[in-house]
C-alpha atoms as a PDB file:
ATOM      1  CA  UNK A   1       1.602 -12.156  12.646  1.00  0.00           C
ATOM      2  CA  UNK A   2       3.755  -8.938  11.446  1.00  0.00           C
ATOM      3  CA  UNK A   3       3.101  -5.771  13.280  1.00  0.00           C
ATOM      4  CA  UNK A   4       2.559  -3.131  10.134  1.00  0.00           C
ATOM      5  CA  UNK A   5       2.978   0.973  10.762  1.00  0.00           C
ATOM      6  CA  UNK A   6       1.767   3.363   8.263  1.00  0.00           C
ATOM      7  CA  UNK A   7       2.564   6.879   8.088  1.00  0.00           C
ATOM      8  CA  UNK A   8       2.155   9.758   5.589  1.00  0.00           C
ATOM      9  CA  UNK A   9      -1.145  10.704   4.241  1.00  0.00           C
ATOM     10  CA  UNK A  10      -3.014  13.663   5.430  1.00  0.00           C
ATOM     11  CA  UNK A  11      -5.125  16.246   3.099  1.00  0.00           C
ATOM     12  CA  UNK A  12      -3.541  17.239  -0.539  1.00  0.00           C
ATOM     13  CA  UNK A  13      -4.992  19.281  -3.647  1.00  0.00           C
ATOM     14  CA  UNK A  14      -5.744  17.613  -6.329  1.00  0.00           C
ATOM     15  CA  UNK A  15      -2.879  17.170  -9.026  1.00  0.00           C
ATOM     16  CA  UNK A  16      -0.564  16.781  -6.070  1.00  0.00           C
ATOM     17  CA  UNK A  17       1.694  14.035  -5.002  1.00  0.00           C
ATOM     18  CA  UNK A  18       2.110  12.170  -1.350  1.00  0.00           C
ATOM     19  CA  UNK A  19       4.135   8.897  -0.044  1.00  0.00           C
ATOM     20  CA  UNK A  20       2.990   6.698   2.268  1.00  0.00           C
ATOM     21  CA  UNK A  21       4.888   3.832   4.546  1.00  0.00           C
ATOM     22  CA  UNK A  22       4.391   0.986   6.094  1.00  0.00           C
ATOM     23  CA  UNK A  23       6.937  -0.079   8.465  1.00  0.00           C
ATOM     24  CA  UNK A  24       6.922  -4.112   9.472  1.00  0.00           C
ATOM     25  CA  UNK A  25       8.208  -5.779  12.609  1.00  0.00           C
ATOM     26  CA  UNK A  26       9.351  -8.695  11.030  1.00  0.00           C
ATOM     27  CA  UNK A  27      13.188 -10.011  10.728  1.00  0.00           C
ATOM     28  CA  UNK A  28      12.093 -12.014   7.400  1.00  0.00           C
ATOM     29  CA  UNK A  29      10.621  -9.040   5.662  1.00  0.00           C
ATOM     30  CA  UNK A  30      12.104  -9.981   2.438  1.00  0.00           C
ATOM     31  CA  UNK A  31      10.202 -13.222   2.363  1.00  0.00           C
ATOM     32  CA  UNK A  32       6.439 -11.414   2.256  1.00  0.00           C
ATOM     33  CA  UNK A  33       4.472 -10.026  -0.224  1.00  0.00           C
ATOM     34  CA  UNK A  34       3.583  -6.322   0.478  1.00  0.00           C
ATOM     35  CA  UNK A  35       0.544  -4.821  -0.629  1.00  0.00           C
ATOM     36  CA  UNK A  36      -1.281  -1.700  -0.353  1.00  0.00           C
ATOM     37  CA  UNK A  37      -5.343  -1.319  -0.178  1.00  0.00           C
ATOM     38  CA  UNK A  38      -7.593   1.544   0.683  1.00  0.00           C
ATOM     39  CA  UNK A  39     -11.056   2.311   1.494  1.00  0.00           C
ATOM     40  CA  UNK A  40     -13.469   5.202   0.708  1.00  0.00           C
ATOM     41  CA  UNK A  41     -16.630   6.426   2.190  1.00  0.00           C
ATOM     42  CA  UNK A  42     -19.516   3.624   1.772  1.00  0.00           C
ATOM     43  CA  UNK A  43     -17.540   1.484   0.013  1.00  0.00           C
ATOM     44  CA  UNK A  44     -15.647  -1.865   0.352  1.00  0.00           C
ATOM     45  CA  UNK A  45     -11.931  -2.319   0.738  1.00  0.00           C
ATOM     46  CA  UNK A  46     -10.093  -2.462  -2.855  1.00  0.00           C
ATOM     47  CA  UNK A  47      -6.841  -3.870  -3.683  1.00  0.00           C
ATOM     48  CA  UNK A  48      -4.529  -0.774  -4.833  1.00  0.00           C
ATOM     49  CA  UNK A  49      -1.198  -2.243  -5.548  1.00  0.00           C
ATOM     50  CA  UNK A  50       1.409  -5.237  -4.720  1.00  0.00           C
ATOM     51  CA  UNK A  51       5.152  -6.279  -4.206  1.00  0.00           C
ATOM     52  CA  UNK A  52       7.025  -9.465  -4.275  1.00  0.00           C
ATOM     53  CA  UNK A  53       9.181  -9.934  -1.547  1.00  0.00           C
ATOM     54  CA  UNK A  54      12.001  -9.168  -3.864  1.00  0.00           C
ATOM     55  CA  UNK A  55      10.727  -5.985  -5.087  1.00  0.00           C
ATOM     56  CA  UNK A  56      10.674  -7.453  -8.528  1.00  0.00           C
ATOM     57  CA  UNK A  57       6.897  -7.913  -9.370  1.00  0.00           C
ATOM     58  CA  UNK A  58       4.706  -5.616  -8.793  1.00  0.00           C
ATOM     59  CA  UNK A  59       1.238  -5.354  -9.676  1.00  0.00           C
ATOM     60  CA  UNK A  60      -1.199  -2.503  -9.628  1.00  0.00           C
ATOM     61  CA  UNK A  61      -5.360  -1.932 -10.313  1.00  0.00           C
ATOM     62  CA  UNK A  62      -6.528  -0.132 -13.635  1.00  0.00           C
ATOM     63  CA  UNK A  63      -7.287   3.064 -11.807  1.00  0.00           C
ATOM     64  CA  UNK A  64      -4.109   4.010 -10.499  1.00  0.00           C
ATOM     65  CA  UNK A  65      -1.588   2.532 -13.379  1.00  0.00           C
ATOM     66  CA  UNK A  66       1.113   5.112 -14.092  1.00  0.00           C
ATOM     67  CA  UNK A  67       0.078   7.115 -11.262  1.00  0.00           C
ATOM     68  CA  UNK A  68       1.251   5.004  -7.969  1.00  0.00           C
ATOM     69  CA  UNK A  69       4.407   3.555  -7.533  1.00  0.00           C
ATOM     70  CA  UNK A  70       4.881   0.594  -4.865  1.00  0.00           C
ATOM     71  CA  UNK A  71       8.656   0.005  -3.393  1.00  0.00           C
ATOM     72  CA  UNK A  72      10.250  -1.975  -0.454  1.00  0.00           C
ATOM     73  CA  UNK A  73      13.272  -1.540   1.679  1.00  0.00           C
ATOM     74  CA  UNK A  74      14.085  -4.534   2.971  1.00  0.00           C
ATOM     75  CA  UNK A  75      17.254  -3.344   4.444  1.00  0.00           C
ATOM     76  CA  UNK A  76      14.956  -1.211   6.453  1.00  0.00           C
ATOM     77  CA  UNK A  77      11.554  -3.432   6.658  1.00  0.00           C
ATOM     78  CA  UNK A  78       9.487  -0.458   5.192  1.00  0.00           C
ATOM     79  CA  UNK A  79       7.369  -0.563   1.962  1.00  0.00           C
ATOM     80  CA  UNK A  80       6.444   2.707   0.283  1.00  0.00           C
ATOM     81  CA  UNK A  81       3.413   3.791  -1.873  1.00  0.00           C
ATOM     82  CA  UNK A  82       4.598   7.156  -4.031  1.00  0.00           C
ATOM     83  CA  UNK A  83       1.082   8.664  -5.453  1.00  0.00           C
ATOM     84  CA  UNK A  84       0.940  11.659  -7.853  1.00  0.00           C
ATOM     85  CA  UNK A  85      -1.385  13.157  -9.960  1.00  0.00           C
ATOM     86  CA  UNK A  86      -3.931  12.378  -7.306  1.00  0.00           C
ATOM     87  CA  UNK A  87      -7.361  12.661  -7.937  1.00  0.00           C
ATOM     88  CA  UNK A  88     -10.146  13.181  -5.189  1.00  0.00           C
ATOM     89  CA  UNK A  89     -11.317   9.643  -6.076  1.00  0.00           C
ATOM     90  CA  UNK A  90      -8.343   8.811  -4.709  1.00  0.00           C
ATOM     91  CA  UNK A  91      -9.490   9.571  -1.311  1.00  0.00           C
ATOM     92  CA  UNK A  92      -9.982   6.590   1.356  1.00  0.00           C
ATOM     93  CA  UNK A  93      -8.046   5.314   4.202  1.00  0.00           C
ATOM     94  CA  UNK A  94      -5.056   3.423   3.081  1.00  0.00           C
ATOM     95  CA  UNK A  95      -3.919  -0.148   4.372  1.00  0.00           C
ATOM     96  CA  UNK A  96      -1.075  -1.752   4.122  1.00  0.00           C
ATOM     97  CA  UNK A  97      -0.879  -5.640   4.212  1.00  0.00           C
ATOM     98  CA  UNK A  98       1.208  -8.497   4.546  1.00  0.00           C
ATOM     99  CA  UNK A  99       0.648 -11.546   2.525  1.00  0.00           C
ATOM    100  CA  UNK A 100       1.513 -14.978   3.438  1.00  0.00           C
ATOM    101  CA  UNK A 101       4.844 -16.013   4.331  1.00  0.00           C
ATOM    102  CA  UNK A 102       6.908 -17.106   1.095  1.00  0.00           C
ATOM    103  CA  UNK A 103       4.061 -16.811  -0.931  1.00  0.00           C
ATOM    104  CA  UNK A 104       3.544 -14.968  -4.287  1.00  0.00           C
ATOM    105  CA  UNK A 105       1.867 -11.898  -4.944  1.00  0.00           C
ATOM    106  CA  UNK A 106      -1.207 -13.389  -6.015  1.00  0.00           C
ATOM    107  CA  UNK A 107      -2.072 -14.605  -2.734  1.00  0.00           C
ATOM    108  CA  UNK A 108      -2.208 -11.201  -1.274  1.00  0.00           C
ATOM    109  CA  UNK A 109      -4.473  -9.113  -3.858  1.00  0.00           C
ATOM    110  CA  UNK A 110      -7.360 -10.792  -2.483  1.00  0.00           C
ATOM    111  CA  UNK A 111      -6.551  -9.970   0.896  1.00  0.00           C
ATOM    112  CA  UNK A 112      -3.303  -9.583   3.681  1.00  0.00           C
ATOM    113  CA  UNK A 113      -3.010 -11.803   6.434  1.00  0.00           C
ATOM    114  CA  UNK A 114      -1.460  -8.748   8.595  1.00  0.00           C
ATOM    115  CA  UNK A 115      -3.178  -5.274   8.099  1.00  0.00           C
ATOM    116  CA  UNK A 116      -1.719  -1.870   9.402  1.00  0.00           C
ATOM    117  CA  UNK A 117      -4.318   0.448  11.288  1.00  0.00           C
ATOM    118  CA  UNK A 118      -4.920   2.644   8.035  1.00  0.00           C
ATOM    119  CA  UNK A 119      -4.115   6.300   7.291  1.00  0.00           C
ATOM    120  CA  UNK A 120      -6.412   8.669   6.180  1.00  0.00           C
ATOM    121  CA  UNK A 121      -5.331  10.471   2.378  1.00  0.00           C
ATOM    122  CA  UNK A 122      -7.811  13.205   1.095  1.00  0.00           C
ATOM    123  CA  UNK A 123      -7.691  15.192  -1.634  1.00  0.00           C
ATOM    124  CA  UNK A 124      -9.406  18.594  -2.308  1.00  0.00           C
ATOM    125  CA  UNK A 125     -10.833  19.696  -5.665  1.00  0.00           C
END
């Protein structure tokens, strides 16, 4: 199982802009999909965005398209969710995830097999 780290986060005003990483423990980084999910108040866990092990694909959900940008660093095991314009829908904490080993993308948007301890993001109106 990968160890995940998140960090970042924390309370920003609407319109604003905050990054978030996850750092893994794994030597084979490269070779797991990343993803990134969050959760509000009173509501279930949501699939926010994804990333090949490559860094090549990457998919995202409706509501944050051309807002969020998902990256890795495999060099330094880290994956990295930019988020601007943020809304105060946006609020929830955030998870990162490991998929399955060698597996595609797909497989994780349902659902990591490793999950990071979650950081809180809110944003004010």
């Amino acid at each position: 199982q990968v160890q995940l780290v998140e960090s970042g986060g924390g309370l920003v005003q609407a319109g604003g802009s905050a990054r978030l990483s996850c750092a893994a423990s794994t030597r084979t980084f490269c070779r797991y999909p990343m993803g990134w999910f969050r959760q509000a108040p009173g509501k279930e866990r949501e699939f926010v965005a994804a990333i090949s092990g490559s860094g090549g694909t990457t998919d995202y959900t409706d509501s944050v398209k051309g807002r969020f940008t998902i990256s890795r660093d495999n060099a330094k095991n880290t994956v990295y969710l930019q988020m601007n314009s943020l809304k105060p829908e946006d609020t929830a904490v955030y998870y990162c995830a490991a998929g399955e080993y060698a597996r595609t993308i797909a497989t994780i948007q349902t659902g990591g097999s490793s999950w990071g301890q979650g950081t809180q993001v809110t944003v004010s109106s």
